[in-house]
Protein backbone atom coordinates (compact mmCIF):
# COMPACT_ATOMS: atom_id res chain seq x y z
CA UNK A 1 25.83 19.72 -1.26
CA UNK A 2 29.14 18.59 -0.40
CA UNK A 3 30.18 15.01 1.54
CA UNK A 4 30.31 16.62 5.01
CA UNK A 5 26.69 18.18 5.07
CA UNK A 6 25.67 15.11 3.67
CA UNK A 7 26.70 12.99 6.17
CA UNK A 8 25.75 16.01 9.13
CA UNK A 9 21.89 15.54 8.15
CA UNK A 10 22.64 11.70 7.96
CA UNK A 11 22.55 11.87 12.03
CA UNK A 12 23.02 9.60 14.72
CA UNK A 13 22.57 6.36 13.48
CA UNK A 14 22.92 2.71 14.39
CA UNK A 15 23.65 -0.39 13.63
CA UNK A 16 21.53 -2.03 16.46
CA UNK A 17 20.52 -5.99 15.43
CA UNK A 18 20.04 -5.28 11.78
CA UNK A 19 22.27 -4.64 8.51
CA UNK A 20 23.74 -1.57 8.29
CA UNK A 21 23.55 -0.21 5.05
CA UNK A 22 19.80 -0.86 5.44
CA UNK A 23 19.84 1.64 8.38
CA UNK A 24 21.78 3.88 6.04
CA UNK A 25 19.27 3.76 3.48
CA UNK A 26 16.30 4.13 5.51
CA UNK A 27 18.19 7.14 7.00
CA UNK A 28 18.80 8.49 3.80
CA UNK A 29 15.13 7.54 2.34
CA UNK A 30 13.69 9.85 5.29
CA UNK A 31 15.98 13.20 4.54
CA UNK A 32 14.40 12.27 0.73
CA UNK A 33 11.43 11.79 1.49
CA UNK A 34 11.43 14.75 4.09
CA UNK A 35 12.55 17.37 1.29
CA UNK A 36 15.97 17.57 3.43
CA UNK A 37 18.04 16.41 0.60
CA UNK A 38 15.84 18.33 -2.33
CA UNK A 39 15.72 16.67 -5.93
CA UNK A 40 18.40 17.17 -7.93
CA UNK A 41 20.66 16.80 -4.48
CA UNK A 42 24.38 15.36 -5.70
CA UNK A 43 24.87 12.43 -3.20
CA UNK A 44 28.50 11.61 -2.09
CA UNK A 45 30.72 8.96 -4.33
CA UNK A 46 30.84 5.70 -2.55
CA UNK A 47 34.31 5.90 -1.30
CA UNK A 48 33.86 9.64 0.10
CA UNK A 49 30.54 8.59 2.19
CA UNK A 50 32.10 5.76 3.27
CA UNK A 51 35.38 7.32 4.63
CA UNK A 52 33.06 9.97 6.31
CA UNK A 53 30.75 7.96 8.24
CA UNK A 54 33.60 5.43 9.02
CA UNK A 55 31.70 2.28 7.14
CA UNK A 56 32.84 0.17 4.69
CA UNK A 57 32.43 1.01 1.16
CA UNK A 58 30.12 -2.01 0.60
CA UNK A 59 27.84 -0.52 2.98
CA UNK A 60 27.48 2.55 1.29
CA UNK A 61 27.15 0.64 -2.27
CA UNK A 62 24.29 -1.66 -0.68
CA UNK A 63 22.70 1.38 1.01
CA UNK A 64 22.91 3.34 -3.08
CA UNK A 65 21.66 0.21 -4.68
CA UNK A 66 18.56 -0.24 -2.44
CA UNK A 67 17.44 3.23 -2.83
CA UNK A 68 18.27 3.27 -6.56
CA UNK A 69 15.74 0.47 -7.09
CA UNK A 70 13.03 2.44 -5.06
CA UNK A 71 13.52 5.08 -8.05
CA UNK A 72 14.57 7.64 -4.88
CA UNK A 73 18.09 8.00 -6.19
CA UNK A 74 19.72 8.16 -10.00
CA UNK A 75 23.19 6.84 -9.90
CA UNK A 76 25.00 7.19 -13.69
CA UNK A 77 28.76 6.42 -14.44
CA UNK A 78 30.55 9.38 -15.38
CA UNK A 79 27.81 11.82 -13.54
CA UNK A 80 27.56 10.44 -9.71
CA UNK A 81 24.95 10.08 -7.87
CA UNK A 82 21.77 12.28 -7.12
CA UNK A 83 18.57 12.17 -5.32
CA UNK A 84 16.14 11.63 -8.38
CA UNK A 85 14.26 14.42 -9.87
CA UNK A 86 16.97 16.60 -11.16
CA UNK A 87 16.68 18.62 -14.12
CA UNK A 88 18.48 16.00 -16.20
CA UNK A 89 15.44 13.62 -15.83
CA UNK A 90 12.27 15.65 -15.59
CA UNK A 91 11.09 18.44 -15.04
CA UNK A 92 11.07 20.96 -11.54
CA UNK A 93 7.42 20.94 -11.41
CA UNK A 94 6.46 17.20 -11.53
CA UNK A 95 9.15 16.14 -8.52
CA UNK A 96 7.09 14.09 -6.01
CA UNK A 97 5.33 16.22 -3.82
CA UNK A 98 2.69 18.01 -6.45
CA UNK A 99 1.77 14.27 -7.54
CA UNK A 100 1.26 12.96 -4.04
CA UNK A 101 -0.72 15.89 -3.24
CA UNK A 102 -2.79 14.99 -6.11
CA UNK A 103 -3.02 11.34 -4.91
CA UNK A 104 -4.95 12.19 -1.56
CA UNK A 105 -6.19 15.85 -2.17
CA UNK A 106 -6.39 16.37 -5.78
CA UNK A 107 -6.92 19.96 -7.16
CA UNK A 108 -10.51 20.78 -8.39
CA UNK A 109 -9.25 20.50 -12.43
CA UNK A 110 -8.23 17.10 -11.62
CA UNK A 111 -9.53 14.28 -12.35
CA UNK A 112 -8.15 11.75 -9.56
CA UNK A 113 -7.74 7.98 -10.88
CA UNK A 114 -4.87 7.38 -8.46
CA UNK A 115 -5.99 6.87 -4.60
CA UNK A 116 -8.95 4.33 -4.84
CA UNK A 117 -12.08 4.33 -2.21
CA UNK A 118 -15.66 5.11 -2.07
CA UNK A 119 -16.25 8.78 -2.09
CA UNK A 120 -19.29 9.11 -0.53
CA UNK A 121 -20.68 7.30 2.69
CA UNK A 122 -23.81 5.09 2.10
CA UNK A 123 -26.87 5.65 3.78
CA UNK A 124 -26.61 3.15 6.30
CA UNK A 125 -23.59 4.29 7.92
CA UNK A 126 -25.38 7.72 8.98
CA UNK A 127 -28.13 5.13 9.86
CA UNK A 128 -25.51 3.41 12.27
CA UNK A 129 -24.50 6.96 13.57
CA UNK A 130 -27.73 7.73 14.45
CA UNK A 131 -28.33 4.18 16.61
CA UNK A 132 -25.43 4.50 18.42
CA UNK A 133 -25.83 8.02 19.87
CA UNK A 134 -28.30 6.69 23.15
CA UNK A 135 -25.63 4.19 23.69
CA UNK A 136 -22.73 7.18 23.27
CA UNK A 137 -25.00 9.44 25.74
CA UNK A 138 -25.89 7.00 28.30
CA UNK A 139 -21.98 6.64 29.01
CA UNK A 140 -20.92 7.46 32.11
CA UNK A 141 -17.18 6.45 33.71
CA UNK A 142 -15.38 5.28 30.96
CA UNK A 143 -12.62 7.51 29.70
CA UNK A 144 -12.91 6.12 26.31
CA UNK A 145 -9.07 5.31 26.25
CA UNK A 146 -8.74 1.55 24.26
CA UNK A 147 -5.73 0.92 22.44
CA UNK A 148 -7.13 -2.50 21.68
CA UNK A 149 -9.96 -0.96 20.45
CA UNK A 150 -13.51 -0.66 21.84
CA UNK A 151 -14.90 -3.69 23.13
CA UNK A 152 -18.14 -3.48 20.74
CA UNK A 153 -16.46 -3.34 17.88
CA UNK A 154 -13.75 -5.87 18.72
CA UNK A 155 -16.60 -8.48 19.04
CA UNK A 156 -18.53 -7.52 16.35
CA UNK A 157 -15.30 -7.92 14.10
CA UNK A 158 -14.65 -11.56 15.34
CA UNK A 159 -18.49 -12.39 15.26
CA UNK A 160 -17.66 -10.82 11.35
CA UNK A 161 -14.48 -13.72 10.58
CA UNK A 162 -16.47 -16.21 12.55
CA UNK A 163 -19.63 -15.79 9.97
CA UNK A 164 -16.94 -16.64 7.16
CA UNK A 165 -15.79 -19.68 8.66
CA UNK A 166 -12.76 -18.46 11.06
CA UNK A 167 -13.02 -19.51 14.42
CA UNK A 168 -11.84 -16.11 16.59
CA UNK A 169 -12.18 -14.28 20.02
CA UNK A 170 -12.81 -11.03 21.27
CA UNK A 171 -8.88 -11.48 22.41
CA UNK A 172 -7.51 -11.73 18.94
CA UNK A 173 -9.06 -8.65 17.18
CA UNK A 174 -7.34 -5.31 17.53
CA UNK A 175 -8.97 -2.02 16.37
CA UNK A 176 -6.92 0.66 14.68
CA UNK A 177 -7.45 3.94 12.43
CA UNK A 178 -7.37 2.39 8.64
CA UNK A 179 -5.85 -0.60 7.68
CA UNK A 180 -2.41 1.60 6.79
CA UNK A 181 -2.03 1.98 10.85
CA UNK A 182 -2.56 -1.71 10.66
CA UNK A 183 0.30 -2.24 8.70
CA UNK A 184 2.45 0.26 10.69
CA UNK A 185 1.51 -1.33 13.84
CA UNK A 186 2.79 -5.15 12.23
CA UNK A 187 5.44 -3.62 10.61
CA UNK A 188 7.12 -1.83 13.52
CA UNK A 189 6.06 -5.15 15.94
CA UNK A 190 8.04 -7.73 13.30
CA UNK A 191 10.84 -5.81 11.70
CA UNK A 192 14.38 -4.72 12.93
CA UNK A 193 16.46 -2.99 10.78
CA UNK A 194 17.61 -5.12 7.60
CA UNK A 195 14.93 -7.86 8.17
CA UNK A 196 13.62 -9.12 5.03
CA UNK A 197 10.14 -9.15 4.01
CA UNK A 198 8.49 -11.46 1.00
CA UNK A 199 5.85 -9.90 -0.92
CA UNK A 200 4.44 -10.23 -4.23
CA UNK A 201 5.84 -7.30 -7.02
CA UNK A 202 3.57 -5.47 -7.80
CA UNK A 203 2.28 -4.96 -4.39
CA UNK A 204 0.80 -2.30 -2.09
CA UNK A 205 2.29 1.16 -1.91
CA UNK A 206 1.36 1.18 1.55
CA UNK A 207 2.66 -2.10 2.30
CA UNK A 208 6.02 -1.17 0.68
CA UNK A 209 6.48 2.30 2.46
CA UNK A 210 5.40 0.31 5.80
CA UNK A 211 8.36 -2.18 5.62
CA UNK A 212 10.81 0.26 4.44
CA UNK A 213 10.19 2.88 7.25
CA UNK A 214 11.21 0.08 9.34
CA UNK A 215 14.59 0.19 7.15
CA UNK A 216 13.09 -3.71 5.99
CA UNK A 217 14.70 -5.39 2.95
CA UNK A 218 11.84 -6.18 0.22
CA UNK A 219 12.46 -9.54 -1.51
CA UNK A 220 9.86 -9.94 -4.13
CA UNK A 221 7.67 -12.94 -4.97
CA UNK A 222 6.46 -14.26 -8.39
CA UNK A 223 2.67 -13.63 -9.41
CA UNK A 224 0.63 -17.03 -8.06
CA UNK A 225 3.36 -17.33 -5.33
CA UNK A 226 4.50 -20.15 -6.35
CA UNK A 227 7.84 -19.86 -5.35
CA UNK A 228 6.76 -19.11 -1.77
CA UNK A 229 8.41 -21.90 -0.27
CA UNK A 230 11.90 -21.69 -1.56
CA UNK A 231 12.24 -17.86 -1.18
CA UNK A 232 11.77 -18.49 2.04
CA UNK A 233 14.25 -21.31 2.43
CA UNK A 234 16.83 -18.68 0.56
CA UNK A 235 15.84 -15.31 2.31
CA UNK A 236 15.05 -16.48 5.85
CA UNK A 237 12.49 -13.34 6.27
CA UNK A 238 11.28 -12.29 9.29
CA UNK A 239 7.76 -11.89 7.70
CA UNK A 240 5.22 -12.27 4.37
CA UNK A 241 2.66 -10.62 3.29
CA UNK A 242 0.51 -11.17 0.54
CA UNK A 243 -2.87 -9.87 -0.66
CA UNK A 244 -4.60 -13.09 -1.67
CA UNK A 245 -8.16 -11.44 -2.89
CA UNK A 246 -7.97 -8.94 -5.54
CA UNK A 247 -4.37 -8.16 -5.34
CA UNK A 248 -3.50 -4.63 -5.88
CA UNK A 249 -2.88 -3.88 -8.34
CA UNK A 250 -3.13 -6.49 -10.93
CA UNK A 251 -6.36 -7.81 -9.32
CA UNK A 252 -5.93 -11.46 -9.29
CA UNK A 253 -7.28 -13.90 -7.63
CA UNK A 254 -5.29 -16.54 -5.37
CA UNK A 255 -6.27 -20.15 -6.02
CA UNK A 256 -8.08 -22.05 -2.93
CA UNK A 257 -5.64 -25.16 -3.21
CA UNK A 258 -3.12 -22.24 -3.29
CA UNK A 259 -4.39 -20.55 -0.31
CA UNK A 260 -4.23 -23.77 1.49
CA UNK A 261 -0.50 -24.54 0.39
CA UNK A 262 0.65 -21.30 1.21
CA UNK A 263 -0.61 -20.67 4.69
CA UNK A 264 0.40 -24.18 5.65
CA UNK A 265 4.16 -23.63 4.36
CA UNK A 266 4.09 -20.36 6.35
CA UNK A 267 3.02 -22.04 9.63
CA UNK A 268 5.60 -24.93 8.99
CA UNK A 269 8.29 -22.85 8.24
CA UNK A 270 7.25 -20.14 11.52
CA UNK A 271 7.02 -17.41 9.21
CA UNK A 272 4.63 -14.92 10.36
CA UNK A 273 2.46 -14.36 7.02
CA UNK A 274 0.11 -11.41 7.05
CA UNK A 275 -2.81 -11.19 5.01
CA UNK A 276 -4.38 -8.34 3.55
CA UNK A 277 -8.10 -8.61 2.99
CA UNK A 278 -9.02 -5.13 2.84
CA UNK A 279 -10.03 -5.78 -1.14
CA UNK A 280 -11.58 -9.28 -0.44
CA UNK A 281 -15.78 -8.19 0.05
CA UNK A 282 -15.67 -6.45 -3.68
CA UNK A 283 -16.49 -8.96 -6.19
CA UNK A 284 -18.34 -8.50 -8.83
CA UNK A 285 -21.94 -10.13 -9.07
CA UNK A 286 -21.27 -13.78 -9.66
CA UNK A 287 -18.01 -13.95 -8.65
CA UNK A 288 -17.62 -16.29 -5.26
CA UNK A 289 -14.74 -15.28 -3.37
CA UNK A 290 -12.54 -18.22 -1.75
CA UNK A 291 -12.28 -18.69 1.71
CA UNK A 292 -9.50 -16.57 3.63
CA UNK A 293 -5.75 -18.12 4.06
CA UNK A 294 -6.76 -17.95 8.27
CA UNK A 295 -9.37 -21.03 7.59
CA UNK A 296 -6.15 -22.97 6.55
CA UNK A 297 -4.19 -21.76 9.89
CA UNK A 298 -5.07 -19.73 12.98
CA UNK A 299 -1.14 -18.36 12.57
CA UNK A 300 -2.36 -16.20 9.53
CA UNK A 301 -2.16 -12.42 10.42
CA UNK A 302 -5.46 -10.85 9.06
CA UNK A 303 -6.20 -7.22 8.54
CA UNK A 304 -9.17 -5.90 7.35
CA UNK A 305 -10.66 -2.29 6.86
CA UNK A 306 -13.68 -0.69 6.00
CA UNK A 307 -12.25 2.39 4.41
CA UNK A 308 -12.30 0.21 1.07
CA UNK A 309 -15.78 -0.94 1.29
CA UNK A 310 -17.88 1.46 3.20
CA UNK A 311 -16.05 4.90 2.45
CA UNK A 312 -12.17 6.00 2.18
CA UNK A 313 -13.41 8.31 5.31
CA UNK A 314 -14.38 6.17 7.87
CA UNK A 315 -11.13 5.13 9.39
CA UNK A 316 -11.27 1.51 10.75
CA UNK A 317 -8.94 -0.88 10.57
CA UNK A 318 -7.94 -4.25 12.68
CA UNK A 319 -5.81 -7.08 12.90
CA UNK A 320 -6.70 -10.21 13.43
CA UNK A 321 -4.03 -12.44 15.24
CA UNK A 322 -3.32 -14.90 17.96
CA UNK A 323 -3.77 -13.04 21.37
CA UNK A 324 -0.37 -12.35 22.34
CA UNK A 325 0.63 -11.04 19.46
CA UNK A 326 -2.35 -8.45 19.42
CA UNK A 327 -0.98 -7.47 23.02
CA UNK A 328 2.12 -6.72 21.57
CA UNK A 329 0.31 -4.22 19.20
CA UNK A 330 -1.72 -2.99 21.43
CA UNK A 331 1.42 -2.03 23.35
CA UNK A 332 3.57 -0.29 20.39
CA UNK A 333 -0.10 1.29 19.46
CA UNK A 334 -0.46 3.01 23.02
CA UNK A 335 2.90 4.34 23.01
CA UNK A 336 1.30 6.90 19.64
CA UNK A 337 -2.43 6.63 20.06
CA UNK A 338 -4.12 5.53 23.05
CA UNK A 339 -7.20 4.66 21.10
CA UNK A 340 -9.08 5.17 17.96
CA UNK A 341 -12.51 7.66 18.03
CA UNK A 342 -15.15 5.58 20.04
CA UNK A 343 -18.67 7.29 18.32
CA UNK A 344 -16.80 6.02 15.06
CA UNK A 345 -16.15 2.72 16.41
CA UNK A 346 -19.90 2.29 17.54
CA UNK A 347 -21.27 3.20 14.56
CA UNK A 348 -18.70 0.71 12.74
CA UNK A 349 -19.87 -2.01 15.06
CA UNK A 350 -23.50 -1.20 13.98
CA UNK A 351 -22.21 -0.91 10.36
CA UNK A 352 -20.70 -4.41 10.29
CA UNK A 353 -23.23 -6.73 10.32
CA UNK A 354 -24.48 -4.63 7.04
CA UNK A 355 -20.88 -5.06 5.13
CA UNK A 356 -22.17 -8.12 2.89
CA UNK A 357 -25.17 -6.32 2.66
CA UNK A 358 -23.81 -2.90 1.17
CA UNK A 359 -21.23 -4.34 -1.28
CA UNK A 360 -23.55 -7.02 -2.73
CA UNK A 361 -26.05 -4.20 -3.52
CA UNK A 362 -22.57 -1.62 -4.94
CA UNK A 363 -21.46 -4.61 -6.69
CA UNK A 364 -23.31 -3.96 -9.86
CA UNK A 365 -22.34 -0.42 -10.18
CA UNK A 366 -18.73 -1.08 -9.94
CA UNK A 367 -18.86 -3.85 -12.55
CA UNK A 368 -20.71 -1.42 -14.79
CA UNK A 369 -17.83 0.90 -14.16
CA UNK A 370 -15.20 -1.09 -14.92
CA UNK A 371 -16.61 -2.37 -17.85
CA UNK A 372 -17.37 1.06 -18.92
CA UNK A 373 -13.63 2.43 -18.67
CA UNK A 374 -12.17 -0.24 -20.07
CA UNK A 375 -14.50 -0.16 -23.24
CA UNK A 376 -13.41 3.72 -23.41
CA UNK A 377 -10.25 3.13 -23.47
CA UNK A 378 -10.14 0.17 -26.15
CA UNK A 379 -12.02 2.85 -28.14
CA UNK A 380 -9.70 5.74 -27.09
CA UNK A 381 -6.60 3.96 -26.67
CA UNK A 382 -6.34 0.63 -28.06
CA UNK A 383 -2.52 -0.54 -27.75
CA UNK A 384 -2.88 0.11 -23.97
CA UNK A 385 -3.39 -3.08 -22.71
CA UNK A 386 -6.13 -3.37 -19.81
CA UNK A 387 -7.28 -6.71 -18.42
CA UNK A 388 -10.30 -7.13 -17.06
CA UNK A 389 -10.86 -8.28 -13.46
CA UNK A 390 -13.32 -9.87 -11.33
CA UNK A 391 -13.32 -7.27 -8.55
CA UNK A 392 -11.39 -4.87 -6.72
CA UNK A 393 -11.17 -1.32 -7.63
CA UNK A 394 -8.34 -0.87 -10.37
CA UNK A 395 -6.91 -1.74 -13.38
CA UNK A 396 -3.26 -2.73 -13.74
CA UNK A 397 -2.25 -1.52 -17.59
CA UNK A 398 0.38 -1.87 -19.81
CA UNK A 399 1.51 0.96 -22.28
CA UNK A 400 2.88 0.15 -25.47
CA UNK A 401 6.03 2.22 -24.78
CA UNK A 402 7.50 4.27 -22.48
CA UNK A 403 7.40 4.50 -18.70
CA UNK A 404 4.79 5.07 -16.22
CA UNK A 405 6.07 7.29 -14.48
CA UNK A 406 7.38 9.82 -17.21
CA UNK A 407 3.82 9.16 -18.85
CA UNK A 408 1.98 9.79 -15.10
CA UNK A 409 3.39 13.57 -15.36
CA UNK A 410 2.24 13.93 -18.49
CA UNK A 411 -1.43 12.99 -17.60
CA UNK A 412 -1.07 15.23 -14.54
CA UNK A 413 -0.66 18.03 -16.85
CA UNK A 414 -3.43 16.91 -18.68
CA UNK A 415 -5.86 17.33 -15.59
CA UNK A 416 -5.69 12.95 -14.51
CA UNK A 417 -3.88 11.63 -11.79
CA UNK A 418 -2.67 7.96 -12.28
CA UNK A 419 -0.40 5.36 -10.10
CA UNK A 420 2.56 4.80 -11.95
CA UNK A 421 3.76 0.95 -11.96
CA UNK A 422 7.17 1.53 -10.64
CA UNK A 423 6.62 2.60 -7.80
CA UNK A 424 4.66 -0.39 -6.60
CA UNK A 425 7.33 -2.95 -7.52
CA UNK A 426 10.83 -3.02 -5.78
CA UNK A 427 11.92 -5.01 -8.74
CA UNK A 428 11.18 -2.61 -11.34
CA UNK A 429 9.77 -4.66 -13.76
CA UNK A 430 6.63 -2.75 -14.17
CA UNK A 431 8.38 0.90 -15.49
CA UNK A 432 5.55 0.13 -18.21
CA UNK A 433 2.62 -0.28 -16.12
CA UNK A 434 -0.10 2.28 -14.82
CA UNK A 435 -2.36 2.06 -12.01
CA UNK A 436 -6.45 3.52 -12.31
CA UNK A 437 -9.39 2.91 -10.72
CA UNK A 438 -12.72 2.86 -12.00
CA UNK A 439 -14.97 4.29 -8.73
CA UNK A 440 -15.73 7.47 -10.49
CA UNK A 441 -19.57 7.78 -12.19
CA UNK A 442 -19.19 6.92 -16.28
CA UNK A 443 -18.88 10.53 -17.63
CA UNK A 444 -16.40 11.48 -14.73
CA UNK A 445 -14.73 7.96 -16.37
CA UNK A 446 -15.45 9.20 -19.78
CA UNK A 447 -13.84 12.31 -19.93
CA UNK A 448 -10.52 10.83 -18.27
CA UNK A 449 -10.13 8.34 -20.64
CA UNK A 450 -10.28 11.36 -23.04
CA UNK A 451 -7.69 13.22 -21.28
CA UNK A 452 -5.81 10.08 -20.47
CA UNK A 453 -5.70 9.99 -24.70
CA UNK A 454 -5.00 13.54 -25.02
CA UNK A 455 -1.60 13.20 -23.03
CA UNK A 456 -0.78 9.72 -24.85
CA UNK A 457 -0.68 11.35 -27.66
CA UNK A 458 1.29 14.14 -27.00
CA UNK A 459 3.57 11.98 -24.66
CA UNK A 460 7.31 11.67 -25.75
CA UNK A 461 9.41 9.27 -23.43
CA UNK A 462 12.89 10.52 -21.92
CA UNK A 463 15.60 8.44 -23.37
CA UNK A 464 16.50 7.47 -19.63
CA UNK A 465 13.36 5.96 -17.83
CA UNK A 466 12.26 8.49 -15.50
CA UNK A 467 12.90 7.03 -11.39
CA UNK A 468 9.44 6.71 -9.75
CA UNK A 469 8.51 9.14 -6.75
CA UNK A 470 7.65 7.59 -3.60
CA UNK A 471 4.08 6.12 -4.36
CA UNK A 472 1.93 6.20 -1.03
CA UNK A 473 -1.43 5.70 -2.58
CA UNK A 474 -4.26 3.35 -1.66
């Protein structure tokens, strides 16, 4: 594809408030991400681009660089630059669409270790269905239109934080469709174009993809977040966000005297700090969980789901904020979606008084299953390295050799799909690092640690790390 077309699907585009090469890249990360400019697609040289779109050539380097350490672009001296994917670094039938496909739908010979969530609803949520439907059919003049979310729900959620400890009103609970239109919502409320956002590496896929649809600038913090305070001095973000409880994916565990330093810093500094507690109910028996960061400071963003804990199908989400700035959400939300399903949202508001309830009594089973795939593969594969955690739903592993991603294709042909590591950290330090989960019963767990062996030991690294696809998984 030569300069000109190049720069033809590029668009109208703006600088607006924000940096420009992170418009450019955000531009160019949708025509990639859209299948406009296919794998393999030879991107302009710097100077070319630049000359075209009438930028400076920095801008064009910054925009290359930024999507280069996504793993969405190869650049090589001597060879130019290309969307990654091209025959010189894997093969055509492993490029990023067949493995996200297998991330949220996976084919029946699959064995799916990638997108984690209960797969099957427990019996108290049909329970809740079933009490709500006299309310549902006793409702007369009332649209059903809430972008804020439906007023049952909304106080049933703040009853919810105010059980653990966290003073909050009906006003400062939103309702939305999974905790990824959460993150939207925030993202798109926060962010202009070449903002930067602080956030732990490894983090969330959906976190990541998020930020950088708002063309955001990902500056990574350290493990513990210890540094939280002077990467904030240096960066000046417009916003953090951190997952305190069960991180995915490594699964640890944020100090309470942590907790307390960190949300305090945020609130002295003004930095609006969002934390994600989706993960936070699923201990394992034994373990107490530590209060959340909002008991240190009412300016703590919260959001919360119960697609994690109840079932990956039943689509609620929220935010929990100070009022205004769940107006503002409300607003950007009603401009999409004027409001989430209201016989789910009843039955979720029946459902929620239950949530301790359900995961104490799952709690148990998961443990068992953890314990059970990690013991398979010590026995199976015993240079992986595997740590064990104290809840969650995944494991955060390190191979011996090789990449994750190159080694994710291979399981995929093997019948497993895994997470690779690099495409959860904008830093790319974990190109050596898988992501599983362990939800599945022991001899769905057994036989994919026996796959998962059978493509280790065929597996032959590229001599190039292979550049991670766009990872969207839970």
């Amino acid at each position: 594809m030569d300069p000109i077309n190049v720069a033809e699907r590029l668009g109208r585009w703006s600088a607006g408030r924000g940096a420009l090469y992170a418009l450019l890249a955000a531009r160019l990360r949708c025509l990639i991400d859209d299948g406009e400019l296919p794998a393999g697609t030879p991107l302009p040289p710097d100077r070319v681009l630049a000359s075209t779109l009438a930028v400076g050539r920095s801008t064009v380097v910054a925009a290359y660089d930024l999507l280069q350490s996504e793993g969405r672009i190869v650049r090589r001296q001597g060879s130019g630059t290309r969307v990654a994917g091209d025959a010189l670094t894997r093969p055509a039938e492993t490029t990023s669409a067949p493995v996200f496909l297998d991330l949220l739908e996976p084919r029946a010979d699959v064995i799916p270790l990638a997108c984690a969530a209960p797969d099957a609803p427990p019996a108290e949520l049909a329970e809740c269905y079933a009490r709500m439907l006299p309310e549902l059919a006793a409702t007369t003049g009332d649209i059903g239109y809430y972008p804020t979310g439906h007023p049952r729900l909304r106080h049933a959620v703040a009853e919810y934080y105010r059980n653990r400890g966290v003073p909050t009103s009906f006003e400062q609970i939103l309702i939305t469709t999974g905790g990824q239109q959460a993150l939207s919502l925030l993202a798109r409320c926060f962010l202009q174009p070449g903002d930067r956002v602080l956030m732990e590496s490894p983090s969330s896929p959906p976190a990541l993809e998020a930020f950088r649809a708002e063309a955001a600038v990902i500056q990574s913090l350290s493990p513990g977040l210890a540094g939280f305070a002077a990467a904030a001095h240096d960066h000046r973000p417009a916003l953090a966000y951190v997952i305190p409880t069960f991180q995915n994916p490594t699964g640890s565990v944020l100090p309470p005297q942590a907790r307390r330093r960190l949300a305090e810093t945020a609130a002295a500094l003004g930095i609006p700090l969002i934390e994600d507690e989706v993960l936070a109910e699923l201990g394992f028996p034994g373990f107490s969980t530590p209060p959340p960061l909002a008991v240190h400071s009412d300016a703590v963003i919260t959001v919360g789901s119960l697609s994690k804990t109840v079932w990956g199908g039943l689509r609620i989400g929220w935010v929990r904020a100070a009022a205004p700035t769940i107006a503002r959400l409300a607003r950007i939300r009603a401009v999409h979606d004027l409001g989430g399903d209201v016989p789910t949202q009843l039955a979720a508001a029946e459902l929620l008084p239950h949530l301790a309830a359900i995961c104490t009594r799952r709690a148990p089973e998961r443990k068992a299953r953890h314990d059970h795939l990690r013991a398979e593969l010590a026995r199976l594969l015993p240079d992986w390295h595997a740590p064990a955690v104290t809840g969650g739903q995944t494991l955060w592993i390190r191979l011996p050799y090789g990449d994750g991603t190159s080694f994710t294709q291979t399981a995929l042909r093997h019948g497993v799909a895994i997470l690779p590591g690099s495409g959860l950290d904008p830093t790319g330090a974990s190109e050596t690092h898988i992501r599983v989960h362990y939800l599945h019963p022991p001899p769905t767990l057994t036989e994919a640690a026996r796959r998962l062996a059978d493509a280790w030991h065929t597996y032959h690294p590229p001599p190039i790390p292979v550049p991670a696809p766009p990872a969207l998984a839970m």
